[in-house]
PDB file of N, CA and C in Angstrom:
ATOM      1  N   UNK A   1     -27.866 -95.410  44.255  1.00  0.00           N
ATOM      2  CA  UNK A   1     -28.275 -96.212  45.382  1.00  0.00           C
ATOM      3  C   UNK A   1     -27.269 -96.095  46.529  1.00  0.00           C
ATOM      4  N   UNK A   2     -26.088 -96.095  46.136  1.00  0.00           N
ATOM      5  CA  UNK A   2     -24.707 -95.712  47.277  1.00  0.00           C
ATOM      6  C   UNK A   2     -25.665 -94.571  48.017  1.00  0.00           C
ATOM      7  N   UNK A   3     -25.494 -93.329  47.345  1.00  0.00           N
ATOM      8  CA  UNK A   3     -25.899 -92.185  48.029  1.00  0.00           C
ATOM      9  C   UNK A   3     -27.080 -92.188  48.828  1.00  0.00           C
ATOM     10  N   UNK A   4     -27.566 -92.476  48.408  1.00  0.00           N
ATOM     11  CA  UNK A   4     -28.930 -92.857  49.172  1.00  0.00           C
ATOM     12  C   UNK A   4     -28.700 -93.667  50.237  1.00  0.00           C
ATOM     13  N   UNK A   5     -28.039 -94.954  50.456  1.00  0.00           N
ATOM     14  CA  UNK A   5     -27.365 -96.039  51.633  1.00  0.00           C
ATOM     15  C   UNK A   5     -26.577 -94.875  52.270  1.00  0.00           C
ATOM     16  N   UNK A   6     -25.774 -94.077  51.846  1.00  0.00           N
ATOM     17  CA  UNK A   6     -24.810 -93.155  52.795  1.00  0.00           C
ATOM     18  C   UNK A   6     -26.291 -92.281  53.430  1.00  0.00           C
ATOM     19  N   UNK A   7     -27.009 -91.588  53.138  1.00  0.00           N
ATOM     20  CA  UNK A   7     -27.608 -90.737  53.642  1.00  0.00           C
ATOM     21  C   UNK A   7     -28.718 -91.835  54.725  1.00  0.00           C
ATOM     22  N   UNK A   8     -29.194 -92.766  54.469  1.00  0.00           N
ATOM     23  CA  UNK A   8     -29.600 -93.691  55.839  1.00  0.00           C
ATOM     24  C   UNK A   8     -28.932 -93.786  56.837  1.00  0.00           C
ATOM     25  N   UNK A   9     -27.383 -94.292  56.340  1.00  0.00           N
ATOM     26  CA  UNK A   9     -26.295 -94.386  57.826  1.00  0.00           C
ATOM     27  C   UNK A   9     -25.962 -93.490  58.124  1.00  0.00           C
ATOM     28  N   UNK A  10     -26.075 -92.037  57.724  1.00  0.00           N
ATOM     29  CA  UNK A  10     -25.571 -90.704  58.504  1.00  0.00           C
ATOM     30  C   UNK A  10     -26.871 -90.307  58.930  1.00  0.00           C
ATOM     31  N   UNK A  11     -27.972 -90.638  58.702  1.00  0.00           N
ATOM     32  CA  UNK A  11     -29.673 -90.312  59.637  1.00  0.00           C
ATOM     33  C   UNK A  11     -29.805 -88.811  59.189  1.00  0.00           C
ATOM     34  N   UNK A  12     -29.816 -89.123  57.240  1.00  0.00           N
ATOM     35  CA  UNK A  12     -30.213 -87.582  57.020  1.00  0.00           C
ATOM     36  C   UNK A  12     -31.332 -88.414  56.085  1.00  0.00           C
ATOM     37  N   UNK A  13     -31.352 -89.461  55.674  1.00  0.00           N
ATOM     38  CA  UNK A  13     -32.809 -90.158  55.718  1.00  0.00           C
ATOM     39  C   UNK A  13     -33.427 -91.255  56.156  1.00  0.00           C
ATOM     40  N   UNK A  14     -34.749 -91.416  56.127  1.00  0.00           N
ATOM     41  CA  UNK A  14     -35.464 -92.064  57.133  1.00  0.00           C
ATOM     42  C   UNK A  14     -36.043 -93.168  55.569  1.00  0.00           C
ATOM     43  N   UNK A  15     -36.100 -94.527  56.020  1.00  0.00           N
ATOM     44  CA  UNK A  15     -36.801 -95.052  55.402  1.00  0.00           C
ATOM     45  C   UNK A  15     -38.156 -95.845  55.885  1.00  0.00           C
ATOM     46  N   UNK A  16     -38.940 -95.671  55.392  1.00  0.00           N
ATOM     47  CA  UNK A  16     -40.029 -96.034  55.397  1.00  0.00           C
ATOM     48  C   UNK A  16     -40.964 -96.994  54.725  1.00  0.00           C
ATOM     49  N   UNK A  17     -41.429 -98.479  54.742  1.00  0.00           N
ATOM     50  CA  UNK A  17     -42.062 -99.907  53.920  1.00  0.00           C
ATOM     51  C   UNK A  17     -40.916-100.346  53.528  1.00  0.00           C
ATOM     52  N   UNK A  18     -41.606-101.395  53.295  1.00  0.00           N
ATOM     53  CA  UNK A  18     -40.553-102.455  52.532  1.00  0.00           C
ATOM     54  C   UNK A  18     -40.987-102.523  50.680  1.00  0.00           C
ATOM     55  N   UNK A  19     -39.834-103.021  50.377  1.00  0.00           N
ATOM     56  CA  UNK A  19     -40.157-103.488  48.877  1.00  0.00           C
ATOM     57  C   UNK A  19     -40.683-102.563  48.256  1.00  0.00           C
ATOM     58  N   UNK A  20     -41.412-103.422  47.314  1.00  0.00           N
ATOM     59  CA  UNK A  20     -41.494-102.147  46.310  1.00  0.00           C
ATOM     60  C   UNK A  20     -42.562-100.718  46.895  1.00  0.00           C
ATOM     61  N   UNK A  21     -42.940-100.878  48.323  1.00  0.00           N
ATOM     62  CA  UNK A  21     -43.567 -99.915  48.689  1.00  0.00           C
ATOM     63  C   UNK A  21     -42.451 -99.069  49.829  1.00  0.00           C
ATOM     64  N   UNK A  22     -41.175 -99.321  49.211  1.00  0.00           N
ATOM     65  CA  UNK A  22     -40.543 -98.495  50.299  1.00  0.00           C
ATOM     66  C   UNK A  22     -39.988 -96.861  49.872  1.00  0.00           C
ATOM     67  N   UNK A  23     -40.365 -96.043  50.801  1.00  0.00           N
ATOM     68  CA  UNK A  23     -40.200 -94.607  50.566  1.00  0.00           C
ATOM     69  C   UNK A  23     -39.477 -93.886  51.246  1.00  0.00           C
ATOM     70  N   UNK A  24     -38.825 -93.136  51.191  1.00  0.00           N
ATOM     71  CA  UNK A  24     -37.854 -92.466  52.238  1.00  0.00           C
ATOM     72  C   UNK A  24     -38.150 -90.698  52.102  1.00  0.00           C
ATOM     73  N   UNK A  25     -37.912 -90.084  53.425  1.00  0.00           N
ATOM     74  CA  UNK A  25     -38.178 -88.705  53.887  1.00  0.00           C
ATOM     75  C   UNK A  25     -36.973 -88.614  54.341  1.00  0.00           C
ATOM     76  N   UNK A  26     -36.772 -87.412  54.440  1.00  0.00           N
ATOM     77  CA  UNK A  26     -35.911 -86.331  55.259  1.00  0.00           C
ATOM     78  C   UNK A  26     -35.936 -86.433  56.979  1.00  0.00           C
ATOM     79  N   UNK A  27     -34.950 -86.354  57.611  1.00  0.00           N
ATOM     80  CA  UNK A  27     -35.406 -86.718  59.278  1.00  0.00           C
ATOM     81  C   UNK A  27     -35.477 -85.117  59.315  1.00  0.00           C
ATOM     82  N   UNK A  28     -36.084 -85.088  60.288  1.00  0.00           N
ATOM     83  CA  UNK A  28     -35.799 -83.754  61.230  1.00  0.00           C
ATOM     84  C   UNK A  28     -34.331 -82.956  61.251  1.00  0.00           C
ATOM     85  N   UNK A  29     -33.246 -83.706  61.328  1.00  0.00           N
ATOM     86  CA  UNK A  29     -32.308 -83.477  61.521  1.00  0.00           C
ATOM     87  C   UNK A  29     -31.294 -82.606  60.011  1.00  0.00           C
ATOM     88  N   UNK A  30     -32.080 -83.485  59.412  1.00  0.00           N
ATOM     89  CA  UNK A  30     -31.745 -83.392  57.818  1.00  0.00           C
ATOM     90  C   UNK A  30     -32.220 -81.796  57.089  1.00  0.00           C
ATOM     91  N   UNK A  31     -33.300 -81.759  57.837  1.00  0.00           N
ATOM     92  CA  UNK A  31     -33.880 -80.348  57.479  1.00  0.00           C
ATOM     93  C   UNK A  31     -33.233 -78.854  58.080  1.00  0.00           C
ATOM     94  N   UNK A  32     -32.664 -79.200  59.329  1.00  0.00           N
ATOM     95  CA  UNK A  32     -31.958 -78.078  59.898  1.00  0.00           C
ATOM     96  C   UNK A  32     -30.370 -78.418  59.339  1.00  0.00           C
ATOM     97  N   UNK A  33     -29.482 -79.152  58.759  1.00  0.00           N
ATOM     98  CA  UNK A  33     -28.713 -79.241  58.928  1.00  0.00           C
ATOM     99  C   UNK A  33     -27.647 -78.541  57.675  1.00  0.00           C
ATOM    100  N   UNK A  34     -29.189 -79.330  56.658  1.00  0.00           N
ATOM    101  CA  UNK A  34     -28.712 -79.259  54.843  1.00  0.00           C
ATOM    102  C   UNK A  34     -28.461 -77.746  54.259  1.00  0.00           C
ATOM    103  N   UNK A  35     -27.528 -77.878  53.273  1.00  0.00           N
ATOM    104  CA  UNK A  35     -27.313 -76.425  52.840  1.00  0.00           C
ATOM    105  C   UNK A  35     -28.540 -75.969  52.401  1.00  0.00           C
ATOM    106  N   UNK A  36     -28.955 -74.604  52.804  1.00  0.00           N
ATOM    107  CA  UNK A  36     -29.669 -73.715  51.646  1.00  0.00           C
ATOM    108  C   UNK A  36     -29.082 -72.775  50.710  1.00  0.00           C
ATOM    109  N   UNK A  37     -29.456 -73.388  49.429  1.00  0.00           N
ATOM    110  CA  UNK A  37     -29.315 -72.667  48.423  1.00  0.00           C
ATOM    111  C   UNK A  37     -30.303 -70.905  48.475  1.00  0.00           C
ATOM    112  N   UNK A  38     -29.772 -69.663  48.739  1.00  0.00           N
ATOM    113  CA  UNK A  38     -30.151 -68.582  48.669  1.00  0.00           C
ATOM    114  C   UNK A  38     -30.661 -68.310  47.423  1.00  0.00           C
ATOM    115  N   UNK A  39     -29.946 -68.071  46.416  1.00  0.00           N
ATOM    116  CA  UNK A  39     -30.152 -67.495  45.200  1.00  0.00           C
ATOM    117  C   UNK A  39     -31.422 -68.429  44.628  1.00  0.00           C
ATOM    118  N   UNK A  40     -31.455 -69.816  44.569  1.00  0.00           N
ATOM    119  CA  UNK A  40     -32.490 -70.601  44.192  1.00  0.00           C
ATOM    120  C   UNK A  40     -33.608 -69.481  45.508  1.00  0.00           C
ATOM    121  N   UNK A  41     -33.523 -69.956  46.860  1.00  0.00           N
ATOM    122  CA  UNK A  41     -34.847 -69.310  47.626  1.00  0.00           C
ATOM    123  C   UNK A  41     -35.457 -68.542  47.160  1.00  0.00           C
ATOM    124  N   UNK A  42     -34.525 -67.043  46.829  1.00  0.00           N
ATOM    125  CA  UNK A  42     -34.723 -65.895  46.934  1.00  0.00           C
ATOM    126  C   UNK A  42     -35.551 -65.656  45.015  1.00  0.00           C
ATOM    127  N   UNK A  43     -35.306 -66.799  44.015  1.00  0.00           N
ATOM    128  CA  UNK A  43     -35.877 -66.648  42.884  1.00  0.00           C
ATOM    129  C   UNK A  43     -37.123 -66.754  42.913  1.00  0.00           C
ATOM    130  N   UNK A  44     -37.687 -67.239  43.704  1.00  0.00           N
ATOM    131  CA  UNK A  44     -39.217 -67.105  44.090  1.00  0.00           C
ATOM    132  C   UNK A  44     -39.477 -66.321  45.007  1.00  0.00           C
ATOM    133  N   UNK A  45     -40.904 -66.239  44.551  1.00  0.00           N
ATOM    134  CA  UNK A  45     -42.228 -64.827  45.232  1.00  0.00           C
ATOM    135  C   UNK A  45     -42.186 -65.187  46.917  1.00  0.00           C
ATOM    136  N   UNK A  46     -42.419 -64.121  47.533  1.00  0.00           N
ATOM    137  CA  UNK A  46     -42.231 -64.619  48.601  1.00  0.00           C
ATOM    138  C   UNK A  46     -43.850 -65.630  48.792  1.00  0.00           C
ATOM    139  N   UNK A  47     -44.693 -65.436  48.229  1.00  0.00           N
ATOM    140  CA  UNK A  47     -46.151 -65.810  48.428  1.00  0.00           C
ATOM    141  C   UNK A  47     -45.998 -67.435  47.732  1.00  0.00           C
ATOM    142  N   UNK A  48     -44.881 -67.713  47.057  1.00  0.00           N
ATOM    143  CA  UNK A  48     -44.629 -69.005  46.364  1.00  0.00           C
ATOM    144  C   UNK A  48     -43.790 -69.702  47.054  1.00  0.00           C
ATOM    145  N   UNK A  49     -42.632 -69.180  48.200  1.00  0.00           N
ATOM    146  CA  UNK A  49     -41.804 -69.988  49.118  1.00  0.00           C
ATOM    147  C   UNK A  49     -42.000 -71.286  50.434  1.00  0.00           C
ATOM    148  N   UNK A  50     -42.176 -72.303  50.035  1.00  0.00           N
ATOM    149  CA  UNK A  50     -42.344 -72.777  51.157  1.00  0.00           C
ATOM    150  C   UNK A  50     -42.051 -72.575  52.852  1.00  0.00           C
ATOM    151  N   UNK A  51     -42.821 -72.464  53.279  1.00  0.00           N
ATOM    152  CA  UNK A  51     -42.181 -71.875  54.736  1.00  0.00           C
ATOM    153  C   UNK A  51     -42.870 -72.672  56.154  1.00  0.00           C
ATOM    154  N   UNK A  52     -42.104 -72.833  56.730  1.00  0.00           N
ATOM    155  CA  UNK A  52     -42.856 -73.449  57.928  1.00  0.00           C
ATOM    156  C   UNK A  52     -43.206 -72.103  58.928  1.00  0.00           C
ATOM    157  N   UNK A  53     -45.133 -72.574  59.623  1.00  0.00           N
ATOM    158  CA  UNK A  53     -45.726 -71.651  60.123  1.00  0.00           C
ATOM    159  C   UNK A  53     -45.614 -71.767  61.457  1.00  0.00           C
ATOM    160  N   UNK A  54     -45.157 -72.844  62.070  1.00  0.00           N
ATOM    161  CA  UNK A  54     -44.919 -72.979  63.925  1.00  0.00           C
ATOM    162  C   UNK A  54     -43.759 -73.671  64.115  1.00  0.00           C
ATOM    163  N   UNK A  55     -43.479 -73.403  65.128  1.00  0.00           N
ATOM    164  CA  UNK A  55     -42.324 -73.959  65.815  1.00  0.00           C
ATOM    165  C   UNK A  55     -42.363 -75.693  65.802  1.00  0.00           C
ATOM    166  N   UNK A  56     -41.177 -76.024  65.238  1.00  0.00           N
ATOM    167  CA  UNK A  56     -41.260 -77.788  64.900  1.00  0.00           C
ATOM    168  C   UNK A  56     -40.608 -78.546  66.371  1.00  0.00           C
ATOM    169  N   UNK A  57     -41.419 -78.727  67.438  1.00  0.00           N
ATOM    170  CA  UNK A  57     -41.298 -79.255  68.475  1.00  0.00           C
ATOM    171  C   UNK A  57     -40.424 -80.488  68.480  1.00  0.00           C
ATOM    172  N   UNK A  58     -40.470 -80.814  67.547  1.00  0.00           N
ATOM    173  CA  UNK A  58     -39.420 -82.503  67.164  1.00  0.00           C
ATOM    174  C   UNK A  58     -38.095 -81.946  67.440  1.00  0.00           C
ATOM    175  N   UNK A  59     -37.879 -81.176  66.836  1.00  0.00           N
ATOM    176  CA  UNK A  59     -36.493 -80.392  67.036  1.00  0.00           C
ATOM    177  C   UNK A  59     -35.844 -81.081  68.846  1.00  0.00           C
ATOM    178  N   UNK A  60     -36.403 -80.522  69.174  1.00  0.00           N
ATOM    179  CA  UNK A  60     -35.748 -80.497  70.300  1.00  0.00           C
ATOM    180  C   UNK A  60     -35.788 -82.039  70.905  1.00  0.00           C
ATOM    181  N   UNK A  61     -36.052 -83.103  70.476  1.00  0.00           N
ATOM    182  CA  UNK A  61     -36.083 -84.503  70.461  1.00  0.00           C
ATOM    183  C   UNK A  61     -35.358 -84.770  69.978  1.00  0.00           C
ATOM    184  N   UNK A  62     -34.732 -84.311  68.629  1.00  0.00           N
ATOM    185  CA  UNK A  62     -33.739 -84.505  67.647  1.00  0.00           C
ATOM    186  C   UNK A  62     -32.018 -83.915  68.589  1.00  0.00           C
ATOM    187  N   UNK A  63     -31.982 -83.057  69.157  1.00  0.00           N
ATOM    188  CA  UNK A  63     -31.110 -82.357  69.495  1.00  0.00           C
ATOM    189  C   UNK A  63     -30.549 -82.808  71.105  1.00  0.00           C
ATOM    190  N   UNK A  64     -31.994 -82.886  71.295  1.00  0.00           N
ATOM    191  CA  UNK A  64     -31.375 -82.464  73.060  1.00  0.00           C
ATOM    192  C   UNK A  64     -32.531 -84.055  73.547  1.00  0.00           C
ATOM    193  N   UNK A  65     -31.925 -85.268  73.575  1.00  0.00           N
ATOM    194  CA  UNK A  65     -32.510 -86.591  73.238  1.00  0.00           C
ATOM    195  C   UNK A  65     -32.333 -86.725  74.705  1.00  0.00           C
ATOM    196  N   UNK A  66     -33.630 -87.059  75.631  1.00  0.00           N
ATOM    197  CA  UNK A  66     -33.717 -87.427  77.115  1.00  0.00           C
ATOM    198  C   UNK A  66     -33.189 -88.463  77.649  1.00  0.00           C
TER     199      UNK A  66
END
């Protein structure tokens, strides 16, 4: 539960409901930032890799904040 409280106050996660319906995601920020493991990637097919197909426009909300 620590780890999880540290990763809210550094905004590498987002929480989401309350109580027992509360769930937490990854921010935007969290996704460009976090290590990738290669050797895990690269153990899968490329046809099995998750991959994003367009440009994630949030990004630049995340980065460069008006």
């Amino acid at each position: 539960m620590r780890m999880l409280s540290d990763a809210v106050s550094n905004g590498s996660v987002e929480v989401v409901g309350r109580g027992p319906a509360t769930r937490y995601k990854l921010t935007p920020q969290a996704h460009i930032t976090m290590e990738l493991n290669l050797d895990t990637y690269f153990d899968k097919d490329i046809d099995e890799r998750q991959v994003q197909t367009a440009f994630n426009f949030e990004l630049i909300n995340v980065f460069c904040p008006m």
